[in-house]
Protein backbone atom coordinates (compact mmCIF):
# COMPACT_ATOMS: atom_id res chain seq x y z
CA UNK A 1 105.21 88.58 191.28
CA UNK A 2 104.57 90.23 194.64
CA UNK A 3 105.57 92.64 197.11
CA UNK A 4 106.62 91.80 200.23
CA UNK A 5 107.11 94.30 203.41
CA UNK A 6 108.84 92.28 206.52
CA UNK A 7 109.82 93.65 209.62
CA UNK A 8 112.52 92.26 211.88
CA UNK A 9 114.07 91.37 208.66
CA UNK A 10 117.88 91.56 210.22
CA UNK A 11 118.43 88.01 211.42
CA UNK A 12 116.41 84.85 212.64
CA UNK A 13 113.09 84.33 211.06
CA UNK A 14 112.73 87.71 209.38
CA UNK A 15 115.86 87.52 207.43
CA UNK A 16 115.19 83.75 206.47
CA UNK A 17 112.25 85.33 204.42
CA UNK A 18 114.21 88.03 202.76
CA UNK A 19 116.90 85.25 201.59
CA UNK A 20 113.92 83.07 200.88
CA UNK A 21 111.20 85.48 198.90
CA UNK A 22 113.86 87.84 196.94
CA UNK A 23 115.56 84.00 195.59
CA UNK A 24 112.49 84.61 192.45
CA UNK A 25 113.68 87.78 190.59
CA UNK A 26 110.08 89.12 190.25
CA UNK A 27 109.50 89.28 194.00
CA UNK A 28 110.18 92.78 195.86
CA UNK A 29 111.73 92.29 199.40
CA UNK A 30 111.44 95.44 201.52
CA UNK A 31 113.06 94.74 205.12
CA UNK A 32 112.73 97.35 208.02
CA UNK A 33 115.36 96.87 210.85
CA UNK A 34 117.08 98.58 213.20
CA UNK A 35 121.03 98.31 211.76
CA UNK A 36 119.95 99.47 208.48
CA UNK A 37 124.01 99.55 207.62
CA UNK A 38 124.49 96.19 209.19
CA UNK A 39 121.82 94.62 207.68
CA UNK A 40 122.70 95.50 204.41
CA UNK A 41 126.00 94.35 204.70
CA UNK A 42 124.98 90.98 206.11
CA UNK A 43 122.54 90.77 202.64
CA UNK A 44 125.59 92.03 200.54
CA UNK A 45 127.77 88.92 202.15
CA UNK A 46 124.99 86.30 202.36
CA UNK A 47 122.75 87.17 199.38
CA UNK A 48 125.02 88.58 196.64
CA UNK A 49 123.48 91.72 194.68
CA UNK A 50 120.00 91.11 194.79
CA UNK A 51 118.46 93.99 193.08
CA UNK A 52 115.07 92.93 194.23
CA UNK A 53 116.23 93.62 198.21
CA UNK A 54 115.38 97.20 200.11
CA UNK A 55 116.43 97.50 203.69
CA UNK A 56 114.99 100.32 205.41
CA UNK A 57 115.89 101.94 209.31
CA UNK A 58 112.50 101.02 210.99
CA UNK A 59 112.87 100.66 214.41
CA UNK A 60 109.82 99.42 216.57
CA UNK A 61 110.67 101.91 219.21
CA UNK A 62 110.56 104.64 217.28
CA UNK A 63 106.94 105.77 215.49
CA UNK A 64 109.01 108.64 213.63
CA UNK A 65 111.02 105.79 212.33
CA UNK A 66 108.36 103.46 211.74
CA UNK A 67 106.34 106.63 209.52
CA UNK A 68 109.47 107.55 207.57
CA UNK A 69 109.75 103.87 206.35
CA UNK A 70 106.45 103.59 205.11
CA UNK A 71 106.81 107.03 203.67
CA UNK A 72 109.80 105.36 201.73
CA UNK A 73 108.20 102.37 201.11
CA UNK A 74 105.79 103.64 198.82
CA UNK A 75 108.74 105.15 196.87
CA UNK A 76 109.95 102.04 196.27
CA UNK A 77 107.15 99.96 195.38
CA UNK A 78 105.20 102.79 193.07
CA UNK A 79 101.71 101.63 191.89
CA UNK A 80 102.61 97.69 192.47
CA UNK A 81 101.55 98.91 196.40
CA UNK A 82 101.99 95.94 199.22
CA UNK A 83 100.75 92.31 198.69
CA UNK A 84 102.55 90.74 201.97
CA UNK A 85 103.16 93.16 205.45
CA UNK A 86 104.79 90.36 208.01
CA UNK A 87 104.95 91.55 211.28
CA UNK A 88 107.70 89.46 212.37
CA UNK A 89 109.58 92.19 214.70
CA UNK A 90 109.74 91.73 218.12
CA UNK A 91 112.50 92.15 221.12
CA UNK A 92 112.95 89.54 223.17
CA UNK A 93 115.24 90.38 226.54
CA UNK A 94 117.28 87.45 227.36
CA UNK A 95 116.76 88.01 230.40
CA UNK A 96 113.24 87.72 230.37
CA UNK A 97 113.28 84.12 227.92
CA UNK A 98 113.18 81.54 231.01
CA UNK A 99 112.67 83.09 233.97
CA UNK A 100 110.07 82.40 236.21
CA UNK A 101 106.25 82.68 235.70
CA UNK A 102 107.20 79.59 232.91
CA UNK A 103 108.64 81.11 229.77
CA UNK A 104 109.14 84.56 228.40
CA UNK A 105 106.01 85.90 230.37
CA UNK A 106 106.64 89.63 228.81
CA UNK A 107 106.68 88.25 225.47
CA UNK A 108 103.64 85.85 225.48
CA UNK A 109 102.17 89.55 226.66
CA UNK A 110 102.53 91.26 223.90
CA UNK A 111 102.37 88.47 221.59
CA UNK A 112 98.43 88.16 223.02
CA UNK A 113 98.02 92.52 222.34
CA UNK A 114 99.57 91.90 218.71
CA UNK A 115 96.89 88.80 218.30
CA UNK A 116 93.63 91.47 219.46
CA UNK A 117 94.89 93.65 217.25
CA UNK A 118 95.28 92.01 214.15
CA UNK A 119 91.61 90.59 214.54
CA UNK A 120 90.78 94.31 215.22
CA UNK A 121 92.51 95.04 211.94
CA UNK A 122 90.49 92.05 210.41
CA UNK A 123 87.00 93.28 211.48
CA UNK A 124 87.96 96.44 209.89
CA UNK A 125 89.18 95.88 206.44
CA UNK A 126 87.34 92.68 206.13
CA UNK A 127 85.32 94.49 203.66
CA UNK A 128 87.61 95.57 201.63
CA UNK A 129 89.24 92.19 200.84
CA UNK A 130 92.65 92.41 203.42
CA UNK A 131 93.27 89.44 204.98
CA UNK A 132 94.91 89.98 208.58
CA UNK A 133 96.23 86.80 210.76
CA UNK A 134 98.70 85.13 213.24
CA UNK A 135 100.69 82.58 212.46
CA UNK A 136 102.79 81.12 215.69
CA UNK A 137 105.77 79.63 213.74
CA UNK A 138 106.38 76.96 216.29
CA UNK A 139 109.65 76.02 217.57
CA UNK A 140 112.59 77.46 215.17
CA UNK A 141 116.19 77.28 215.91
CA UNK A 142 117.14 80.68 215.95
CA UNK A 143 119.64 81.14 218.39
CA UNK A 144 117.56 82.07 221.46
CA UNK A 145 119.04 79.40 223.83
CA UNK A 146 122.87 80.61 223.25
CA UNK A 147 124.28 81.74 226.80
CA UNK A 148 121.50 81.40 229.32
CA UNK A 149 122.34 81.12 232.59
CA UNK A 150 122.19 77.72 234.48
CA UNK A 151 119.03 78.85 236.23
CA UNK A 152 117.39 80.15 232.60
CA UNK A 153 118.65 76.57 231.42
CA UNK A 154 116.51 75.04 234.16
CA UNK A 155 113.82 76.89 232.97
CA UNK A 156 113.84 76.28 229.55
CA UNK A 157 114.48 72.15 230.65
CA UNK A 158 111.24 72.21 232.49
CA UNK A 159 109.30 74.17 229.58
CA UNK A 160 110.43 71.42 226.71
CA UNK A 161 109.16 68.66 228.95
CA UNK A 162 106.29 70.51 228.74
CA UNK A 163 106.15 70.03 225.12
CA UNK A 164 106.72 66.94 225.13
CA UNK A 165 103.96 65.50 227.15
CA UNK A 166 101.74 68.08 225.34
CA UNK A 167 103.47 66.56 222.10
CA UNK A 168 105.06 63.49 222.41
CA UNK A 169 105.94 63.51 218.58
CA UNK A 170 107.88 66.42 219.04
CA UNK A 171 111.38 66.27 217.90
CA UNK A 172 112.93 69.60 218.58
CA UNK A 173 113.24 73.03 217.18
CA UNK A 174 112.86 73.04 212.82
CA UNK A 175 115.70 75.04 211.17
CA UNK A 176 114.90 78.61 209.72
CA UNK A 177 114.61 77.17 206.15
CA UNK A 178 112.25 74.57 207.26
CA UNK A 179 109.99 77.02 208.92
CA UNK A 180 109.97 79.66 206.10
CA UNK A 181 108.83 77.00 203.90
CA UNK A 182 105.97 75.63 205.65
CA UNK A 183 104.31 79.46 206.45
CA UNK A 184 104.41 80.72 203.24
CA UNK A 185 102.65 77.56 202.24
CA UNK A 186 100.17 78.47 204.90
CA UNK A 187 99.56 82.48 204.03
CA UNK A 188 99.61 81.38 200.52
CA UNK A 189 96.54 79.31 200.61
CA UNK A 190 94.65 81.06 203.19
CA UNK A 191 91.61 83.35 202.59
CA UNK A 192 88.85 85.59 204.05
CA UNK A 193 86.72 82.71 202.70
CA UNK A 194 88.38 79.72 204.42
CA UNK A 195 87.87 81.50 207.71
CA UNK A 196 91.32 83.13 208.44
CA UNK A 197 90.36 86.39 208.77
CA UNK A 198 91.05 87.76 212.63
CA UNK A 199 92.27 83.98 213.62
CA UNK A 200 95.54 83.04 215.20
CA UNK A 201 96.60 79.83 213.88
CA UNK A 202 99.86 77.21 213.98
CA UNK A 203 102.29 76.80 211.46
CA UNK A 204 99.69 74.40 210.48
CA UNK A 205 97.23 76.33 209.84
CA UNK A 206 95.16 74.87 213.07
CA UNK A 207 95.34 75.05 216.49
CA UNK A 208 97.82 72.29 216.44
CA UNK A 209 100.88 73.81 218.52
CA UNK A 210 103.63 70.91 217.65
């Protein structure tokens, strides 16, 4: 039994662990998104009346936002307190996925800022047993390549050759499923003792991209 806080929880990746954690009954899903009344109704349709499910208006933009949902967080989850916070929110322009300087240069950005600051957050509550790390997810169909542009497309074409000779095993994005599955096994056997504290890892656990 656990509690589980996941942002970017209204589609993609985030929402594949809201379906997937809330599925046991003793888990507590809170979700922070930006359509709070959207994303609600998407759980409603796709997930049935799971009692175990909060979604909460968080939106990344917004630190008044991001304060009031941690505020009503710890309303919900009382004295259990937080076992799991997954930063999986993120915006990702469209425009910006595969244009030049190779792929999504604004995201690999921030992506590297997010990675110092979790090993900042590491160093700093090392000693009191918290266990901060990044986990790329690798290559997940999530809708990302739906209509680009024939340039972006040319982009993209050159950056999965790219893979591929980096990888020649690779066989293409994993569904959303398939992913969720292999990180929780991950975050579920890692430890400040195994050396994960501060690190940014694969899916793998490794620095094994594909």
């Amino acid at each position: 039994m656990s509690v589980y806080v996941i942002t970017g929880a209204s589609k993609g990746i985030g929402f594949g662990f809201v379906k997937n954690i809330s599925e046991d009954p003793k888990n507590l899903v809170v979700g922070l998104v930006r359509d709070k009344v959207g994303t609600e109704k998407k759980v409603a349709a796709e997930l049935g009346n799971r009692t175990n499910v909060h979604i909460l208006h968080g939106d990344l933009d917004s630190y008044v936002s991001l304060k009031q949902a941690a505020a009503d967080t710890a309303k919900i989850v009382g004295e259990r307190g937080v076992d799991y916070l997954v930063a999986n929110g993120a915006y990702l322009s469209h425009l910006d996925a595969y244009d030049p300087i190779s792929v999504s240069p604004l995201y690999a950005a921030v992506k590297a800022a997010l990675n110092v600051i979790v090993a900042k957050f590491a160093a700093q509550y090392k000693k009191d047993g918290v266990l901060f790390f990044s986990i790329s997810p690798g290559v997940v169909e999530v809708g990302h390549y739906d209509n680009v542009t024939q340039e972006q497309m040319k982009g993209l074409t050159t950056f999965m050759a790219k893979i591929q000779a980096y990888a020649p095993h690779f066989k293409g994005a994993v569904s959303v499923d398939e992913a969720i599955q292999t990180i929780r096994s991950l975050w579920e056997r890692a430890s400040i003792e195994t050396g994960y504290s501060g690190a940014f890892v694969s899916q793998f656990g490794n620095k094994q991209w594909m």
